[in-house]
PDB file of N, CA and C in Angstrom:
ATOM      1  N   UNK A   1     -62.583  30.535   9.807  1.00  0.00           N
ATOM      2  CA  UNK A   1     -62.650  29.447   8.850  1.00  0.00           C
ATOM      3  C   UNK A   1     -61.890  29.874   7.594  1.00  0.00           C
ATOM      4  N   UNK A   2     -61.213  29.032   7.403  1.00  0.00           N
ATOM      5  CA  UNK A   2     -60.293  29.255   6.056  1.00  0.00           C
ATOM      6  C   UNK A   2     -60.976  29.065   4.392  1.00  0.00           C
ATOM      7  N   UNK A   3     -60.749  29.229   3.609  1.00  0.00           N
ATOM      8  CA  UNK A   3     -61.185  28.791   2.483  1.00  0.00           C
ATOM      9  C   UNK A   3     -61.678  27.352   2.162  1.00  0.00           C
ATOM     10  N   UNK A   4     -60.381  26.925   2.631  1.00  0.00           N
ATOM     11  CA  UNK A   4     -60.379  25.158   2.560  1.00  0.00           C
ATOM     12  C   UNK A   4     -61.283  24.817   3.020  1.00  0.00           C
ATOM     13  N   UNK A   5     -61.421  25.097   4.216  1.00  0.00           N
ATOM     14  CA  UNK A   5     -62.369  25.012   5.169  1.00  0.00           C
ATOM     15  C   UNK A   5     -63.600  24.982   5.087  1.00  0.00           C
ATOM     16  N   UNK A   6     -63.856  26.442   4.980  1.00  0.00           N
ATOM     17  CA  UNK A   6     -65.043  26.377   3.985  1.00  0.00           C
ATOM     18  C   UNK A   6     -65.612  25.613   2.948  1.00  0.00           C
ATOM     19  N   UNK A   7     -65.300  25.132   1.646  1.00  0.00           N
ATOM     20  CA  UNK A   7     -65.318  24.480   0.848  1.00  0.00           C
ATOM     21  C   UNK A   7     -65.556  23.308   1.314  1.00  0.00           C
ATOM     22  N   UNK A   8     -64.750  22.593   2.455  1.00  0.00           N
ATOM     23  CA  UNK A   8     -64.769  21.580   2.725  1.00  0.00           C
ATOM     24  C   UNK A   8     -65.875  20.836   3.129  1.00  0.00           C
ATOM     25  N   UNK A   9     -66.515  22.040   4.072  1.00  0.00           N
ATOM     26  CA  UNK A   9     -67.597  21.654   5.065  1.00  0.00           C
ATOM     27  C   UNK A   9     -68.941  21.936   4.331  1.00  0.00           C
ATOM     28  N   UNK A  10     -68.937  22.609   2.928  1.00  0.00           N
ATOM     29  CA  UNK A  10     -70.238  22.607   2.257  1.00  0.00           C
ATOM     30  C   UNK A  10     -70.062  21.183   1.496  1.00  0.00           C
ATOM     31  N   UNK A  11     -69.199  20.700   1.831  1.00  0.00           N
ATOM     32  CA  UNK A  11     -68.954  19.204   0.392  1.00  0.00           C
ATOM     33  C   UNK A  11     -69.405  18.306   1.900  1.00  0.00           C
ATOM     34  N   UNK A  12     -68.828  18.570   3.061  1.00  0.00           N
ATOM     35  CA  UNK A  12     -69.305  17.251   4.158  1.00  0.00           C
ATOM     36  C   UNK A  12     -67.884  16.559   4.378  1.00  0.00           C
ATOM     37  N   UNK A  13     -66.980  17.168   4.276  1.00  0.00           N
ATOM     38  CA  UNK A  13     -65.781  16.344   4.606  1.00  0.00           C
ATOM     39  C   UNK A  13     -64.969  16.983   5.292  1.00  0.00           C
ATOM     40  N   UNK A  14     -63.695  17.085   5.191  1.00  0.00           N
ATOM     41  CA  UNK A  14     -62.478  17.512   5.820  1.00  0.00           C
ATOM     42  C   UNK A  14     -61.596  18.222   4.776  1.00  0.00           C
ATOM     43  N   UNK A  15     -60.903  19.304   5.209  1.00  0.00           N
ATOM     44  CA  UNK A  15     -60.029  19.821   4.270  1.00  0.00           C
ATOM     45  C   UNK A  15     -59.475  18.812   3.598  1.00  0.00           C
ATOM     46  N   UNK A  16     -58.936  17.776   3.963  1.00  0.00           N
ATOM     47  CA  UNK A  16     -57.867  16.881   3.445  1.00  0.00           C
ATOM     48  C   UNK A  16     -58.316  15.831   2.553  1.00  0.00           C
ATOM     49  N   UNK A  17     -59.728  15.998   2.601  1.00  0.00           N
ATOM     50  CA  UNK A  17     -60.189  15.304   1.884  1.00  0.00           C
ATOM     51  C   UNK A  17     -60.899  15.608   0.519  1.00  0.00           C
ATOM     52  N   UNK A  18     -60.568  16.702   0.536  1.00  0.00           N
ATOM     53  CA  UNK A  18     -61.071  17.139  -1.135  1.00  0.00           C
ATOM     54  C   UNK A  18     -60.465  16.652  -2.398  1.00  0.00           C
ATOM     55  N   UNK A  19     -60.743  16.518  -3.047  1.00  0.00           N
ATOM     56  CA  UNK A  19     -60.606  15.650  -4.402  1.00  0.00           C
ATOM     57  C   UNK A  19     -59.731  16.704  -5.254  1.00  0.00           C
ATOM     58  N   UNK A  20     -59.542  17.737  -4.653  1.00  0.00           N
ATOM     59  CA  UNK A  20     -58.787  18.981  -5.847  1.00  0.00           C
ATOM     60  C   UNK A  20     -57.829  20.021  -4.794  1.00  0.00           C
ATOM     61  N   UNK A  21     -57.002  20.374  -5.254  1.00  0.00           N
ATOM     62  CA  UNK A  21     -56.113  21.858  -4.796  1.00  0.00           C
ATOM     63  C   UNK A  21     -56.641  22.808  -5.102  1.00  0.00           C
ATOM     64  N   UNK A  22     -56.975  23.797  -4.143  1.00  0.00           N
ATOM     65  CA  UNK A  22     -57.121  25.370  -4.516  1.00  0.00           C
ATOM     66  C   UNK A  22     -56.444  25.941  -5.336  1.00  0.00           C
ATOM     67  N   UNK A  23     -55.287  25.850  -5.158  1.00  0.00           N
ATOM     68  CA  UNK A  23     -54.181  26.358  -6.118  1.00  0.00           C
ATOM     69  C   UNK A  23     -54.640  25.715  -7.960  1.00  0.00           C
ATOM     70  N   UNK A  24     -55.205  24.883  -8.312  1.00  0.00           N
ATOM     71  CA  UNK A  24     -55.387  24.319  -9.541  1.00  0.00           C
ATOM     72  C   UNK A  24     -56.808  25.069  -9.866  1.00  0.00           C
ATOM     73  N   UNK A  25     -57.647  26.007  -9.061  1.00  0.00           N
ATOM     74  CA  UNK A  25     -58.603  27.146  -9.338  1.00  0.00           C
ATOM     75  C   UNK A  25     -58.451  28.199  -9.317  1.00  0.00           C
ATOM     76  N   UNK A  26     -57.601  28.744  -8.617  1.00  0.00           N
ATOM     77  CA  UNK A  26     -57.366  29.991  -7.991  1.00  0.00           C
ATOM     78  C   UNK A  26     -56.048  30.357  -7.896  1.00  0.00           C
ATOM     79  N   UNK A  27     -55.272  31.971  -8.232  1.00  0.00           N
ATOM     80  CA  UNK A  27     -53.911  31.694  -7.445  1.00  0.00           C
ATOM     81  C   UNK A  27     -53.965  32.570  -6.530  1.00  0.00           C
ATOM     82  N   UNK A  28     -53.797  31.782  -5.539  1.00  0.00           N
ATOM     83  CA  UNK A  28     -53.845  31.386  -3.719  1.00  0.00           C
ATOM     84  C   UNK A  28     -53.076  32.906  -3.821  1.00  0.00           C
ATOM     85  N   UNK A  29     -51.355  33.017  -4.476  1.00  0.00           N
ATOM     86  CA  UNK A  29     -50.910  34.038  -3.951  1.00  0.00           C
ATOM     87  C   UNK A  29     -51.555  35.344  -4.087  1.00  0.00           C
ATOM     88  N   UNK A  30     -52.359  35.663  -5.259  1.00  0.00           N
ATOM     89  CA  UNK A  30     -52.640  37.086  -5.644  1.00  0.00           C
ATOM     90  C   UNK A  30     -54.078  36.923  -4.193  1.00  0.00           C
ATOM     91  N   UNK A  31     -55.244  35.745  -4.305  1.00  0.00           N
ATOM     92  CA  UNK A  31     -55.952  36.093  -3.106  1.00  0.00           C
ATOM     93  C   UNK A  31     -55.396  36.701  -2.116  1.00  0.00           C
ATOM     94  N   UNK A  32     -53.847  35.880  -1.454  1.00  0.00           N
ATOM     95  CA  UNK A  32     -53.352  36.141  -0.145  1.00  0.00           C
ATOM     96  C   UNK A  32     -52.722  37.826  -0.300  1.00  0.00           C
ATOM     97  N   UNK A  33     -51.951  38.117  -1.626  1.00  0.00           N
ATOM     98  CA  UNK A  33     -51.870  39.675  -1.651  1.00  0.00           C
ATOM     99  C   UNK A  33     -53.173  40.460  -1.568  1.00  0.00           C
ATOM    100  N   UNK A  34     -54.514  40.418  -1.893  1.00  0.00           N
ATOM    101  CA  UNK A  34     -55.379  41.355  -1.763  1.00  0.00           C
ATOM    102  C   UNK A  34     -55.935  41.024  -0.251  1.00  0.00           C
ATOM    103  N   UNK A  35     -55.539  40.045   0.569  1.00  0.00           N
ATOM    104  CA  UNK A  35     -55.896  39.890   1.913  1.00  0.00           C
ATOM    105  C   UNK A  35     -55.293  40.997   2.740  1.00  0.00           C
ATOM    106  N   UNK A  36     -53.598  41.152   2.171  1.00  0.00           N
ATOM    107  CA  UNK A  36     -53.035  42.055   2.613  1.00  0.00           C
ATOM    108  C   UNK A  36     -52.624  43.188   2.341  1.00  0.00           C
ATOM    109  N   UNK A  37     -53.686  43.463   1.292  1.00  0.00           N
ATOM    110  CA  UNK A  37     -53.715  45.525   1.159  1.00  0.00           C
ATOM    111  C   UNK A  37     -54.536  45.898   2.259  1.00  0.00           C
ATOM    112  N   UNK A  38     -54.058  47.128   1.795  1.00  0.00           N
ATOM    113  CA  UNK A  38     -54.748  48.309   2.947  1.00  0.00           C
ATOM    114  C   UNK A  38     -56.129  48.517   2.658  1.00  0.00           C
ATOM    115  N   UNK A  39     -56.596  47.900   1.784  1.00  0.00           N
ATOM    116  CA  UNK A  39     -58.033  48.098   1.260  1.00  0.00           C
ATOM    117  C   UNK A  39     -59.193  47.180   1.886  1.00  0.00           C
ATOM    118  N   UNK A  40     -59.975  47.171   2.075  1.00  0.00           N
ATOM    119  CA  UNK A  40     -60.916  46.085   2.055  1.00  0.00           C
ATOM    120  C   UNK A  40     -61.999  46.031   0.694  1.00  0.00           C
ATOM    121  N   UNK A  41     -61.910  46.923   0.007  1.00  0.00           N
ATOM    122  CA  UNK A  41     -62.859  47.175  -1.039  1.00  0.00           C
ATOM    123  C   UNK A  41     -62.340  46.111  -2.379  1.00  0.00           C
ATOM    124  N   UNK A  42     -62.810  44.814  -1.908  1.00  0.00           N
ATOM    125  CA  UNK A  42     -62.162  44.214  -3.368  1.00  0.00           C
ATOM    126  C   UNK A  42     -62.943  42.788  -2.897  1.00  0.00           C
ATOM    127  N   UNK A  43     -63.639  41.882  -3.987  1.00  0.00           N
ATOM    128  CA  UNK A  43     -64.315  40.627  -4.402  1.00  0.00           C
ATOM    129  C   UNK A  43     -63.377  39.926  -5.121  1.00  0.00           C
ATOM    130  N   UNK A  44     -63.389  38.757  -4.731  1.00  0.00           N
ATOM    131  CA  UNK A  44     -63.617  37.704  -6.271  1.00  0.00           C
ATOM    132  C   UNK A  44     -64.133  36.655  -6.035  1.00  0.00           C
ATOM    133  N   UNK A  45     -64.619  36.073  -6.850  1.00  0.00           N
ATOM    134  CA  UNK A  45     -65.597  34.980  -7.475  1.00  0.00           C
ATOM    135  C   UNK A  45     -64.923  33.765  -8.438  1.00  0.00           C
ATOM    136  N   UNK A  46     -64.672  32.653  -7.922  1.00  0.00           N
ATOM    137  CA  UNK A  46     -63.913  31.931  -8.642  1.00  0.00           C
ATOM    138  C   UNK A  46     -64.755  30.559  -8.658  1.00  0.00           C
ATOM    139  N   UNK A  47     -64.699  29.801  -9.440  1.00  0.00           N
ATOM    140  CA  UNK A  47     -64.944  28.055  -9.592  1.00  0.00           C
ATOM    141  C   UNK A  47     -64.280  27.003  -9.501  1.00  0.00           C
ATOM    142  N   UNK A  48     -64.497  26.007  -8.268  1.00  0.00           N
ATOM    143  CA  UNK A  48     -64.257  24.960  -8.167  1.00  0.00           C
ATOM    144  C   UNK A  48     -65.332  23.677  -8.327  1.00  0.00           C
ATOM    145  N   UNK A  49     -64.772  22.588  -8.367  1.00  0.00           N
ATOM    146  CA  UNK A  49     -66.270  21.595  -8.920  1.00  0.00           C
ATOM    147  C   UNK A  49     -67.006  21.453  -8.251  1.00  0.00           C
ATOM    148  N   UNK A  50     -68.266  21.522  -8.875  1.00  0.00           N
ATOM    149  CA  UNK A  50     -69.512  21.875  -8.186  1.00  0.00           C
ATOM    150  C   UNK A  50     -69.930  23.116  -7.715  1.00  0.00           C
ATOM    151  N   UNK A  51     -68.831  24.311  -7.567  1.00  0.00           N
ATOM    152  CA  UNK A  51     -69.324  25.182  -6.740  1.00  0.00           C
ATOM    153  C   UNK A  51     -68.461  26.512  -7.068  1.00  0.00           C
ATOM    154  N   UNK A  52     -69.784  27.912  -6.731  1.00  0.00           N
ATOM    155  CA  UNK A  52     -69.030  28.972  -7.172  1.00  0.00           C
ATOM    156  C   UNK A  52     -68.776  29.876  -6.035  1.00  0.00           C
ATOM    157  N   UNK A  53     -67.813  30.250  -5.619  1.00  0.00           N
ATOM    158  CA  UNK A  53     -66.630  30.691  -4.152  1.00  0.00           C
ATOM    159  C   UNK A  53     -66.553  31.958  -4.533  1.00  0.00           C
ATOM    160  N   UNK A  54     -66.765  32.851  -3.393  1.00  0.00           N
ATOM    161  CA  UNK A  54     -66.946  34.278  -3.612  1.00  0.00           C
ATOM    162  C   UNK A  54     -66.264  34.794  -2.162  1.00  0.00           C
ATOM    163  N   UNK A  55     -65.034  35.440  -1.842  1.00  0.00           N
ATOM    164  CA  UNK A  55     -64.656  36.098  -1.151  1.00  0.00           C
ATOM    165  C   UNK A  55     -64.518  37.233  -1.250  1.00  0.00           C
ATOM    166  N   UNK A  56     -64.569  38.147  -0.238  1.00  0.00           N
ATOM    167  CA  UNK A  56     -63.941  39.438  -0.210  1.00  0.00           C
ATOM    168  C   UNK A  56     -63.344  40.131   0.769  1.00  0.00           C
ATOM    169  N   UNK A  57     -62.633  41.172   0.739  1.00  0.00           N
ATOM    170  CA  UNK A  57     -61.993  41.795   1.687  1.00  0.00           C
ATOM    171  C   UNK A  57     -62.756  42.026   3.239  1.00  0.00           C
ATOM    172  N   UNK A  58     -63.683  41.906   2.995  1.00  0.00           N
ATOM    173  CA  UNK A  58     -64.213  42.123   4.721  1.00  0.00           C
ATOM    174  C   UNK A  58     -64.344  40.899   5.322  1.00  0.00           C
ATOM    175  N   UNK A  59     -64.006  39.492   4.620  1.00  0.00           N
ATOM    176  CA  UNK A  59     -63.859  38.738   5.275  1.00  0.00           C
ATOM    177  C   UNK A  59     -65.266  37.263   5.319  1.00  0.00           C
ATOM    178  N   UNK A  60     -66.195  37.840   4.573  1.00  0.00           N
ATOM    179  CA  UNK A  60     -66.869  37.094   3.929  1.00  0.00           C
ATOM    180  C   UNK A  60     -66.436  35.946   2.639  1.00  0.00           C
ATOM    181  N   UNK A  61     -67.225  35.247   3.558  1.00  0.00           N
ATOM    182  CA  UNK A  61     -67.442  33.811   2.200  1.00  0.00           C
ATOM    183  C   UNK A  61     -68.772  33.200   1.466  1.00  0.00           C
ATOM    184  N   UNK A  62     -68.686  33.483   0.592  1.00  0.00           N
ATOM    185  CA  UNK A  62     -70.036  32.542  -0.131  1.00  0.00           C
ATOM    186  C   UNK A  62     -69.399  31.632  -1.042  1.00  0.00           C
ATOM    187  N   UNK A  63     -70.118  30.341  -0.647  1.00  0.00           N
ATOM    188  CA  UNK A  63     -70.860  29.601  -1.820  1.00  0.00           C
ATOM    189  C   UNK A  63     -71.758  29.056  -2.627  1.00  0.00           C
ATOM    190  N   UNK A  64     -71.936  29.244  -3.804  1.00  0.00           N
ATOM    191  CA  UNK A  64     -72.893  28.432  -4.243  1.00  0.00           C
ATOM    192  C   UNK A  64     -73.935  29.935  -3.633  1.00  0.00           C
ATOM    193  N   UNK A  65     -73.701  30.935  -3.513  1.00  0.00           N
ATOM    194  CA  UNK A  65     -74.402  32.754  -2.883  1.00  0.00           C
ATOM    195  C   UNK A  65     -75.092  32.211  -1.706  1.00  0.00           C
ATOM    196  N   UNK A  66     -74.582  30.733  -0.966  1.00  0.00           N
ATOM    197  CA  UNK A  66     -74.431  31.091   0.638  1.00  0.00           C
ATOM    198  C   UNK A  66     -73.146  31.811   1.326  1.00  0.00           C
ATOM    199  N   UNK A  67     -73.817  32.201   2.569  1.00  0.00           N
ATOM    200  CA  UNK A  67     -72.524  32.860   3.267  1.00  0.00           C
ATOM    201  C   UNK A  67     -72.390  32.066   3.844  1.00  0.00           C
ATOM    202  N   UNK A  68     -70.892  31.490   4.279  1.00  0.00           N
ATOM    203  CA  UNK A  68     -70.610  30.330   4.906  1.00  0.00           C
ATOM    204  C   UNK A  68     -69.628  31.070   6.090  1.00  0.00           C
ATOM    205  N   UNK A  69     -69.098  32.160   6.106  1.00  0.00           N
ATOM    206  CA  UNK A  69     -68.746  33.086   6.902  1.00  0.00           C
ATOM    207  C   UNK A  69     -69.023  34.717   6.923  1.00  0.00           C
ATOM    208  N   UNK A  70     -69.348  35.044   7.836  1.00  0.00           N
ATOM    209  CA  UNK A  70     -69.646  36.768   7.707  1.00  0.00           C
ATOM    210  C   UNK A  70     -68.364  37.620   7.760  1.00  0.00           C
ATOM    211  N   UNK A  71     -68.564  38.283   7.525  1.00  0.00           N
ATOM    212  CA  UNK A  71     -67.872  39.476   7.371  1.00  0.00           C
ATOM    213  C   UNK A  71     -67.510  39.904   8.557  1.00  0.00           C
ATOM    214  N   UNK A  72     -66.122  40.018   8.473  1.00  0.00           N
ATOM    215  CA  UNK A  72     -64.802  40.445   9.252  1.00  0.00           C
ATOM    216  C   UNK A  72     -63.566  40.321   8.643  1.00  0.00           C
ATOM    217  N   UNK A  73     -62.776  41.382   8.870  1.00  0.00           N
ATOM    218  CA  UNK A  73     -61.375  41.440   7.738  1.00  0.00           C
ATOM    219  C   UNK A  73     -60.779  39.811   7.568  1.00  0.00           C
ATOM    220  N   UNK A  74     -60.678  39.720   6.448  1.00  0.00           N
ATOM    221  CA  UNK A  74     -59.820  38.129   6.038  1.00  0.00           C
ATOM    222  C   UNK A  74     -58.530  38.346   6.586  1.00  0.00           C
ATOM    223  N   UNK A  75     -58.033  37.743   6.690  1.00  0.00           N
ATOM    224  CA  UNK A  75     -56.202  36.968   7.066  1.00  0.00           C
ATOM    225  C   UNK A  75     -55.896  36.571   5.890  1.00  0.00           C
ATOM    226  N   UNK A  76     -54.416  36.982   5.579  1.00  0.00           N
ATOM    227  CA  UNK A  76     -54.129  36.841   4.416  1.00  0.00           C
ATOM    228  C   UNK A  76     -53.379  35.094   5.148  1.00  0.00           C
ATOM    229  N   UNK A  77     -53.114  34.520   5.997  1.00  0.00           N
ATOM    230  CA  UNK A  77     -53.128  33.313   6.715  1.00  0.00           C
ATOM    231  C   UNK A  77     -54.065  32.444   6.745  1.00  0.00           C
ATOM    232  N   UNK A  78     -55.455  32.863   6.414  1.00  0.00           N
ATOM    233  CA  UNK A  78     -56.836  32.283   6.175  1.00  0.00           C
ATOM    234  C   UNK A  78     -56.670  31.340   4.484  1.00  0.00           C
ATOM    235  N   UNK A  79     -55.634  32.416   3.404  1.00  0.00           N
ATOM    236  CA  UNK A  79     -55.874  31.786   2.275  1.00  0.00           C
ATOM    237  C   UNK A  79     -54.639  30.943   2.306  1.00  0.00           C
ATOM    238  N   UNK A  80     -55.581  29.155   2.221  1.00  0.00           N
ATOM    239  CA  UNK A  80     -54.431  28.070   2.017  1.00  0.00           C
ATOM    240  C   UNK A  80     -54.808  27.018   0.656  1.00  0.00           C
TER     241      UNK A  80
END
């Protein structure tokens, strides 16, 4: 599950149907560079409306401090 994705499906809709761009919260590119270090040791925590989005390198997602995916290395292809 992608970010979008994620997000999407705690709101009840479809990626395409969100009311906002990721990119106008977040920049997508620096997420997608820490997808693709050699590290997994790295968080961030960002805000979109209504809701506070917490990824990290192992591949976990929370929102709102649900996990909406567990942990397994992210794809730097995951962040859209």
């Amino acid at each position: 599950m992608e970010l979008v994705g994620a997000i999407a499906a705690v709101e009840g809709v479809e990626a395409h149907e969100l009311d906002y761009s990721l990119h106008d919260y977040v920049a997508t590119d620096a997420v997608r560079a820490m997808a693709e270090a050699d590290t997994d040791d790295w968080e961030l925590t960002f805000e979109v409306p209504d809701h506070t989005v917490t990824v990290d390198g192992a591949g976990e997602i929370r929102i709102d401090g649900v996990t909406v995916r567990e942990s397994d290395v992210v794809q730097s292809d995951e962040i859209r």
